[in-house]
Protein backbone atom coordinates (compact mmCIF):
# COMPACT_ATOMS: atom_id res chain seq x y z
CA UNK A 1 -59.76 -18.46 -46.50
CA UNK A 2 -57.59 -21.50 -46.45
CA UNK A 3 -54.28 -19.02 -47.03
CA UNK A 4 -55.32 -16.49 -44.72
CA UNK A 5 -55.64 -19.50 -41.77
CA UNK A 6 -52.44 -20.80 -43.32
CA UNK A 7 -51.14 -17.42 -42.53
CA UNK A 8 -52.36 -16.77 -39.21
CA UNK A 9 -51.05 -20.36 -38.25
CA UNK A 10 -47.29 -19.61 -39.70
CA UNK A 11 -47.33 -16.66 -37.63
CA UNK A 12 -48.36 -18.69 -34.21
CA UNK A 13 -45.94 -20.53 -35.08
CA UNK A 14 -43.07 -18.13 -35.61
CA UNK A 15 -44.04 -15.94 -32.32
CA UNK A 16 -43.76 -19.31 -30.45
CA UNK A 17 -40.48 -19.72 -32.01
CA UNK A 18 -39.17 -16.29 -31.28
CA UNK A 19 -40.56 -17.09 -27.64
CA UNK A 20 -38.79 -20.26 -26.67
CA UNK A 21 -35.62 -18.64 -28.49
CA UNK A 22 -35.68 -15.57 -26.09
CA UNK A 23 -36.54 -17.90 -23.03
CA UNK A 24 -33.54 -19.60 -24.25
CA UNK A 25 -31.57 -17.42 -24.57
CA UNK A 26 -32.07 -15.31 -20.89
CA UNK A 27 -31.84 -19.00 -19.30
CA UNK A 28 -28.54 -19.23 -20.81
CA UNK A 29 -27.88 -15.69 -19.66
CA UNK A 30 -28.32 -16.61 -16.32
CA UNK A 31 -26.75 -19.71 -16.36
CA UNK A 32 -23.69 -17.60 -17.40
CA UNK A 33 -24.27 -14.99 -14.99
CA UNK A 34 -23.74 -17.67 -12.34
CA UNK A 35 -20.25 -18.60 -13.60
CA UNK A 36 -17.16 -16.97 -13.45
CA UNK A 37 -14.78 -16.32 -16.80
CA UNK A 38 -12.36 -18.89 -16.78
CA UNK A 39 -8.42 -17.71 -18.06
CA UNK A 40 -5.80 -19.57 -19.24
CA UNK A 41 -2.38 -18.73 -17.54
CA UNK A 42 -1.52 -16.29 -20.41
CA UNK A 43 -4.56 -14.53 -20.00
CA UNK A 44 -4.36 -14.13 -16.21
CA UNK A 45 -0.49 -13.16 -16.51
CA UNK A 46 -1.65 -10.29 -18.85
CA UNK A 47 -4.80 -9.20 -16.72
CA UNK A 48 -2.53 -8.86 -13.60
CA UNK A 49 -0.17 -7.28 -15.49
CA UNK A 50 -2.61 -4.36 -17.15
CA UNK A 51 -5.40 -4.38 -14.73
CA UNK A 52 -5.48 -2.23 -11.65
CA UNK A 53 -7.58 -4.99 -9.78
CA UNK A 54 -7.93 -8.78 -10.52
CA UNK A 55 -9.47 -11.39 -8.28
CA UNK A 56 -8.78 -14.97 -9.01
CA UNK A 57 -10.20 -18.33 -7.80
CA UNK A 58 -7.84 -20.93 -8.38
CA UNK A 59 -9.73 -24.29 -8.21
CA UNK A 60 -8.19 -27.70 -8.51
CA UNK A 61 -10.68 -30.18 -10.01
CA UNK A 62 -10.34 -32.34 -6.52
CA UNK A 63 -11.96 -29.65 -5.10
CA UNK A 64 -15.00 -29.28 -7.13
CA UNK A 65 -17.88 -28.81 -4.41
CA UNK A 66 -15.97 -26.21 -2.67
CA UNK A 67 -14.91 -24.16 -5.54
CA UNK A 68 -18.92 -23.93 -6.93
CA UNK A 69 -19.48 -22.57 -3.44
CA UNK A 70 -16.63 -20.04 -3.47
CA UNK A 71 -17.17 -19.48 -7.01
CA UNK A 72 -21.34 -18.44 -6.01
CA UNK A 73 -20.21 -15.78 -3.78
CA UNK A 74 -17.79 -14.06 -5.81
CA UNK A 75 -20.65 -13.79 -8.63
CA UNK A 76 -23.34 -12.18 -6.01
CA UNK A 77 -20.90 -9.47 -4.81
CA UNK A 78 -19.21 -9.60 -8.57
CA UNK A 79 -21.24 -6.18 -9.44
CA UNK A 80 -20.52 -4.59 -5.82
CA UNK A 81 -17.31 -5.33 -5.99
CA UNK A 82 -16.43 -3.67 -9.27
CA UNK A 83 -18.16 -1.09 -8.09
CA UNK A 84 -16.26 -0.37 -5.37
CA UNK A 85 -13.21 -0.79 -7.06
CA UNK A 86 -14.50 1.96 -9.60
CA UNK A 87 -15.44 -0.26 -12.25
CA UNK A 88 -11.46 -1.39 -13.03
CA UNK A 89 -11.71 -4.70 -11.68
CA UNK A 90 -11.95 -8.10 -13.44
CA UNK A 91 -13.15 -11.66 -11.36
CA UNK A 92 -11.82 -14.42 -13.26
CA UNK A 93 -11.59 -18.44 -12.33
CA UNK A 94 -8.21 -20.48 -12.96
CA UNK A 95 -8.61 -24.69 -13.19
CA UNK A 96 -5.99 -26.59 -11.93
CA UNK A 97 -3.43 -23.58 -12.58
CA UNK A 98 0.25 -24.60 -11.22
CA UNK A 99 0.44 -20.61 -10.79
CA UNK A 100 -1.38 -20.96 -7.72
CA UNK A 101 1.96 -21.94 -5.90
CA UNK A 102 3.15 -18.57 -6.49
CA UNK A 103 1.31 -17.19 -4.14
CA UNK A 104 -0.13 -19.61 -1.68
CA UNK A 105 2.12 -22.20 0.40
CA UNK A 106 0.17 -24.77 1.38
CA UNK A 107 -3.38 -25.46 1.75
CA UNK A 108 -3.26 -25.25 -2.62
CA UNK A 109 -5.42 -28.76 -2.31
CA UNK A 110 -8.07 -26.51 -1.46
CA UNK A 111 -9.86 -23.58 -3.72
CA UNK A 112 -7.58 -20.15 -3.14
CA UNK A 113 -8.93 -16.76 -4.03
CA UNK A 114 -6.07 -14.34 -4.16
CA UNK A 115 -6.60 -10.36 -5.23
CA UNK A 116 -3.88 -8.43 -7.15
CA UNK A 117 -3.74 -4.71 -6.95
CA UNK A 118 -1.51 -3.34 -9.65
CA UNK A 119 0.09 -7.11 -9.66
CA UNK A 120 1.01 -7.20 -5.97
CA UNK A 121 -0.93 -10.12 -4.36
CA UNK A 122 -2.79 -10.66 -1.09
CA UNK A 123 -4.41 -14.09 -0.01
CA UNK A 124 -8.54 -13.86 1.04
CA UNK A 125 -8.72 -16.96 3.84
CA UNK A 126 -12.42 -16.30 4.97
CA UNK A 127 -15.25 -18.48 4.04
CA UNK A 128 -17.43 -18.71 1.59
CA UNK A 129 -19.94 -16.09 2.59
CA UNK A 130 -20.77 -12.93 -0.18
CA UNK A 131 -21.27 -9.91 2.80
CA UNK A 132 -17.77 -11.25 4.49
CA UNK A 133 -15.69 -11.26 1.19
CA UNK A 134 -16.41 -7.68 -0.17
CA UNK A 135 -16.13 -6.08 3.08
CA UNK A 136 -12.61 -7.82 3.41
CA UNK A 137 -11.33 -7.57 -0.33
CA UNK A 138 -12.55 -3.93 0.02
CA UNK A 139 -10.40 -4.12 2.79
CA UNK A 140 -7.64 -5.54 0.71
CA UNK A 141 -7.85 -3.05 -1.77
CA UNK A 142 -4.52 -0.99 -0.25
CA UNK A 143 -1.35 -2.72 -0.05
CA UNK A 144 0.06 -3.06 3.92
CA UNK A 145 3.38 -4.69 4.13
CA UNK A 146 6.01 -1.82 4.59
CA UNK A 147 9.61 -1.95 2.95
CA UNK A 148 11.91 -1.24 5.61
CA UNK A 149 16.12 -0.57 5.49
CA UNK A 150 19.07 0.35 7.64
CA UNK A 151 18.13 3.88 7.73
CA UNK A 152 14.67 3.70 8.49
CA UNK A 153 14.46 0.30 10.63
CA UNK A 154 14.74 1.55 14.05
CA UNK A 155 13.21 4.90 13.33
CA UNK A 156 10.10 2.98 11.84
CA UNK A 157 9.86 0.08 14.75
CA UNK A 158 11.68 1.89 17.97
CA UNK A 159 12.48 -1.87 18.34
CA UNK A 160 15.33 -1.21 20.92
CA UNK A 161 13.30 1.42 22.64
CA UNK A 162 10.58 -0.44 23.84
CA UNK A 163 8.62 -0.27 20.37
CA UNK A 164 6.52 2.38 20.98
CA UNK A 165 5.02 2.27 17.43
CA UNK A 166 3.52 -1.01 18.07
CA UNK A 167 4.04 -4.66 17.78
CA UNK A 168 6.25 -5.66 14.32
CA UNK A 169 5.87 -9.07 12.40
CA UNK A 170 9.12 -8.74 10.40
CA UNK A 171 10.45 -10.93 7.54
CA UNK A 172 14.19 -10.49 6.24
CA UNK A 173 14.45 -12.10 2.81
CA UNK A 174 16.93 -12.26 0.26
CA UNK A 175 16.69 -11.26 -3.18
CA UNK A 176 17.20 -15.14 -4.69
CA UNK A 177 15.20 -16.80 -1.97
CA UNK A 178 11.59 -18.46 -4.23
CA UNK A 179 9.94 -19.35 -0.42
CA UNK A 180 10.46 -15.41 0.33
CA UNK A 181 8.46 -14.13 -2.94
CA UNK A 182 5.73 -16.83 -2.56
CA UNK A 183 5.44 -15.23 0.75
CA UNK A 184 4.42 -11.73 -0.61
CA UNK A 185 0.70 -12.55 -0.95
CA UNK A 186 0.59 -14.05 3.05
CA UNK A 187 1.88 -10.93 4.25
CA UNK A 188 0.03 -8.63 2.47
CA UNK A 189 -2.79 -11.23 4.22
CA UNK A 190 -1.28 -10.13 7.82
CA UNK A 191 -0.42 -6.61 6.74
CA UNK A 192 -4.32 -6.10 5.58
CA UNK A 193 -5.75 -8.19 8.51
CA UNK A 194 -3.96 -6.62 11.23
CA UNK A 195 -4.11 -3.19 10.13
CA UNK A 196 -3.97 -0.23 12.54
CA UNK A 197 -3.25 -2.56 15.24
CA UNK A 198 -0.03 -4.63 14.12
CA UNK A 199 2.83 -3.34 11.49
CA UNK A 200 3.80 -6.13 9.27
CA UNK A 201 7.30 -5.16 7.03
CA UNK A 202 9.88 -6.62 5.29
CA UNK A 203 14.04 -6.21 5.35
CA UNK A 204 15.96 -7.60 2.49
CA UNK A 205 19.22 -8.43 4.79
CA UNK A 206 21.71 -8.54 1.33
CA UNK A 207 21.06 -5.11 -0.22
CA UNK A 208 19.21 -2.07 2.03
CA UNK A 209 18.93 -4.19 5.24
CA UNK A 210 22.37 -6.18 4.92
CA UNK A 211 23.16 -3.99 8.60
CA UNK A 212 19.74 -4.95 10.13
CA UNK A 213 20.10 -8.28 8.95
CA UNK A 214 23.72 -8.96 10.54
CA UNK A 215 22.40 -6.96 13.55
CA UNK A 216 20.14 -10.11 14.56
CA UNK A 217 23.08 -12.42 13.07
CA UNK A 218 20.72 -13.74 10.10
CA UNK A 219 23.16 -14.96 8.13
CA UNK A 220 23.35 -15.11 4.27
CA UNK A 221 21.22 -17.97 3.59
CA UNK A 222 18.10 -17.35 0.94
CA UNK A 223 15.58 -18.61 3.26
CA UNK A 224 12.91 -16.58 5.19
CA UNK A 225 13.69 -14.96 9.05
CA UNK A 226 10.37 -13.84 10.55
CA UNK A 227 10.69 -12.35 13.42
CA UNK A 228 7.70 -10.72 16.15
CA UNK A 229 9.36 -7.70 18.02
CA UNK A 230 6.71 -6.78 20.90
CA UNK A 231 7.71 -4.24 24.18
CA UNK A 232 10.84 -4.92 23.32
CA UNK A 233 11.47 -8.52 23.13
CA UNK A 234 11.86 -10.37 19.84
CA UNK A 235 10.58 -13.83 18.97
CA UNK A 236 11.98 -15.82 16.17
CA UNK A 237 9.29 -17.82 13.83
CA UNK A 238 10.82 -21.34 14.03
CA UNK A 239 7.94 -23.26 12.63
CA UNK A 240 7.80 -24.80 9.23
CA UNK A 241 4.09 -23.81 8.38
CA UNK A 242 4.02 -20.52 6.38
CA UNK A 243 -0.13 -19.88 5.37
CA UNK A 244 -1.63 -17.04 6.93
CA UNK A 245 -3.98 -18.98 9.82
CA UNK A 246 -0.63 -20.31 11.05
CA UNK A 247 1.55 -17.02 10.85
CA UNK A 248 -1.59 -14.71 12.62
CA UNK A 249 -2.23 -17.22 14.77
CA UNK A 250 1.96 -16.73 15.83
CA UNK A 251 1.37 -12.87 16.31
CA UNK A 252 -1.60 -12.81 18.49
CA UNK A 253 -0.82 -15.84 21.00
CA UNK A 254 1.49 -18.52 20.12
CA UNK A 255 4.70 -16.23 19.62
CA UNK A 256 4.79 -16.94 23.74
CA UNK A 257 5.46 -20.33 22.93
CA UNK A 258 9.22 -19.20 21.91
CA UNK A 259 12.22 -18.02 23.94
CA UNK A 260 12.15 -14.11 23.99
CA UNK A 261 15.10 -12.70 23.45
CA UNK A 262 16.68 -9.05 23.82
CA UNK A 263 16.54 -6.72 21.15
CA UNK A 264 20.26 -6.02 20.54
CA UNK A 265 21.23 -2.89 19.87
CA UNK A 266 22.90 -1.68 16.07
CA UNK A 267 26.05 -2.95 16.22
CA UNK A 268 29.56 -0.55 15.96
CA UNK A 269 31.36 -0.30 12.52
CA UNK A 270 33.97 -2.92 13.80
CA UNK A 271 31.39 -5.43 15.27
CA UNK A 272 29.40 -5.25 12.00
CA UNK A 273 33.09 -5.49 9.81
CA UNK A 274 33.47 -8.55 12.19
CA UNK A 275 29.94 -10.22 12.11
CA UNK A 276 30.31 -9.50 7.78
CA UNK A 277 33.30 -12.02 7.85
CA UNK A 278 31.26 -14.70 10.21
CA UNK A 279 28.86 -14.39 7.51
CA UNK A 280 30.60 -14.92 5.16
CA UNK A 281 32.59 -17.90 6.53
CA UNK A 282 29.83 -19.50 7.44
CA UNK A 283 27.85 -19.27 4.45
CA UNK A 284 31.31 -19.78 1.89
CA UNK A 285 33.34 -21.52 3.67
CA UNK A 286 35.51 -23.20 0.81
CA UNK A 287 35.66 -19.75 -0.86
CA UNK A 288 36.81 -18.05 2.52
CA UNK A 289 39.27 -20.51 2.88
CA UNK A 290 40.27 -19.88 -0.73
CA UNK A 291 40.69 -16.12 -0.21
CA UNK A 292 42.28 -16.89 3.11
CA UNK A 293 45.16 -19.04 1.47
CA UNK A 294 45.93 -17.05 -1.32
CA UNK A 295 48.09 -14.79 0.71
CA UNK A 296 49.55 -17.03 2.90
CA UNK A 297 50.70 -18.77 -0.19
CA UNK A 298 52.00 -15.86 -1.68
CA UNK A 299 53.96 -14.75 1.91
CA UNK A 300 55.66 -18.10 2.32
CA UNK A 301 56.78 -17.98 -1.87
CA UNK A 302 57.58 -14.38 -0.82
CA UNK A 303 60.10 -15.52 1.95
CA UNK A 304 61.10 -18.69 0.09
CA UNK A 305 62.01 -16.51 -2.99
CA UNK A 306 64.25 -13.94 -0.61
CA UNK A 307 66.61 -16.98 1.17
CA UNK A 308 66.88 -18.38 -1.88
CA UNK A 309 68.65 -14.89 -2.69
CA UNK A 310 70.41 -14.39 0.75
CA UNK A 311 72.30 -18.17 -0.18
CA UNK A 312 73.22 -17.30 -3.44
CA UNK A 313 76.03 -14.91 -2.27
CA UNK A 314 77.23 -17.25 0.12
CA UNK A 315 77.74 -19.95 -2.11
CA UNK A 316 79.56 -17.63 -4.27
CA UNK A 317 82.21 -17.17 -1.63
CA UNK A 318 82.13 -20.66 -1.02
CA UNK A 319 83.66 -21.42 -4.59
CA UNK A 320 85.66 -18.46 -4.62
CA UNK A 321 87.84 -19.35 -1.07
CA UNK A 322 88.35 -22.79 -2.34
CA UNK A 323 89.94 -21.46 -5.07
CA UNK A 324 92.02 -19.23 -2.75
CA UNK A 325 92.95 -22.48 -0.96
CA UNK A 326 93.80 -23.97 -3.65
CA UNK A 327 96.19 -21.53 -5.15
CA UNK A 328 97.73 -21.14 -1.86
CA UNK A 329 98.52 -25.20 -1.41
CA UNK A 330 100.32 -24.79 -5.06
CA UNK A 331 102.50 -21.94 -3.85
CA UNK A 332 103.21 -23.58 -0.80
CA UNK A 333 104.25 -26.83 -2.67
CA UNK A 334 106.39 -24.91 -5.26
CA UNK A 335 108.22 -23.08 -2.46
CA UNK A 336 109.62 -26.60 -1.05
């Protein structure tokens, strides 16, 4: 009797066990469940690299409060999201990651959730609210910025025309400039925003666009030139704020608040031969003025070297009819 309650006792025991363990273990399910994985930068660079979709939420640890909230909404709509996104899609969480200046400039104090399809980045600046981030990231999914060049510029924008095809945010880059490539992810922010009733592109003004580029007189500096072509005007971004509040806000209303300017039309063969060499002065001069005094260097050696030859001859005779003189005088002295 004693071993059989010894028994039954062992075995209260042992399903209480197993009890607690499971409860456990499903509270630390869910505990899980409302965190996000965090990556370290390999990891991330790797996921971008392989994954068709990756959202990331980069949060600095002075921004703690903020990033629990952001990092609450992207678990609710985690599910949805991957869903939508036919289940190749990863949502991943980044601490104090200096990667985040890649793709954000300014406002990186602050959590950022960026979204990479197939590696190419766009910024998400709503709030923290689960029904307004998937409907925009599902928005996000396509890429919107369009690559333009010389040959499709105007046919794409009708910019001296009147731009019939709508209003144009435009940003001529160059292939060196770092500000231009952190850019990529705050256009792709306008491009995605705006869509069907803005264009957003880019022009790289040293390579495919070098005509377009010296057709608004950029120049050859690697910086950024945004510029907002609307019924054919053009304004020129002159600020020194480039996150994606600031740069919408400048295509819907504040672009007034800059001169308009003609669009100017693409220039002749010699204008552009002529506004190639401006560029280039202005942007090299020592090496223009280098080039430049190469051949005047050579001319004057050139003519230096030729009446250096013309006075040879002459001194020649010089010699030559002072000996005549000479010769002459002796005669003329032997004769008396």
């Amino acid at each position: 009797i004693h071993f059989y309650k010894r028994l039954c006792c062992g075995e209260i025991i042992m399903a209480k066990l197993c009890s607690f363990g499971f409860l456990l273990l499903m509270a630390l399910s869910l505990t899980s469940g409302e965190e996000l994985q965090i990556v370290d930068q390999a990891e991330f660079i790797k996921l971008i690299t392989e994954e068709h979709y990756v959202v990331a939420l980069f949060c600095p640890s002075g921004s703690l409060e903020r990033c629990e909230e952001f990092e609450g909404e992207l678990t609710s709509i985690r599910e949805d999201m991957i869903d939508v996104m036919d289940g190749d899609g990863w949502v991943v969480k980044l601490m104090d990651s200096p990667l985040v200046e890649e793709y954000a400039v300014g406002k990186t104090e602050q959590p950022v959730i960026v979204m990479f399809r197939k590696g190419l980045p766009v910024i998400y600046d709503g709030p923290a609210n689960e029904e307004i981030m998937l409907e925009t990231l599902v928005r996000y999914k396509e890429p919107g910025v369009q690559e333009l060049t010389d040959s499709t510029f105007e046919h794409q924008t009708q910019a001296a025309t009147g731009a019939t095809t709508g209003d144009w945010l435009v940003m001529f880059f160059t292939t060196n400039c770092h500000l231009c490539h952190r850019l990529t992810a705050t256009m792709e922010n306008l491009a995605c925003k705006h869509r069907g009733r803005m264009n957003v592109a880019r022009v790289n003004k040293e390579t495919y666009g070098e005509k377009t580029g010296r057709r608004f007189e950029l120049g050859l500096e690697d910086k950024p030139d945004i510029i907002f072509f609307r019924l054919g005007k053009m304004y020129r971004y002159k600020g020194d704020k480039y996150d994606p509040e600031t740069l919408s806000s400048f295509m819907t209303s504040t672009y007034g608040d800059q001169a308009a300017e003609d669009i100017p039309l693409p220039k002749s063969p010699l204008s552009d031969l002529l506004q190639l060499c401006l560029d280039y002065l202005s942007a090299y001069p020592l090496l223009v003025g280098a080039c430049l005094c190469v051949p005047i260097l050579l001319l004057v050696a050139f003519l230096l070297i030729m009446r250096s030859d013309e006075d040879e001859p002459k001194a020649r005779k010089t010699k030559k009819k002072k000996k005549e003189e000479q010769k002459e005088k002796r005669e003329s002295k032997k004769d008396k």
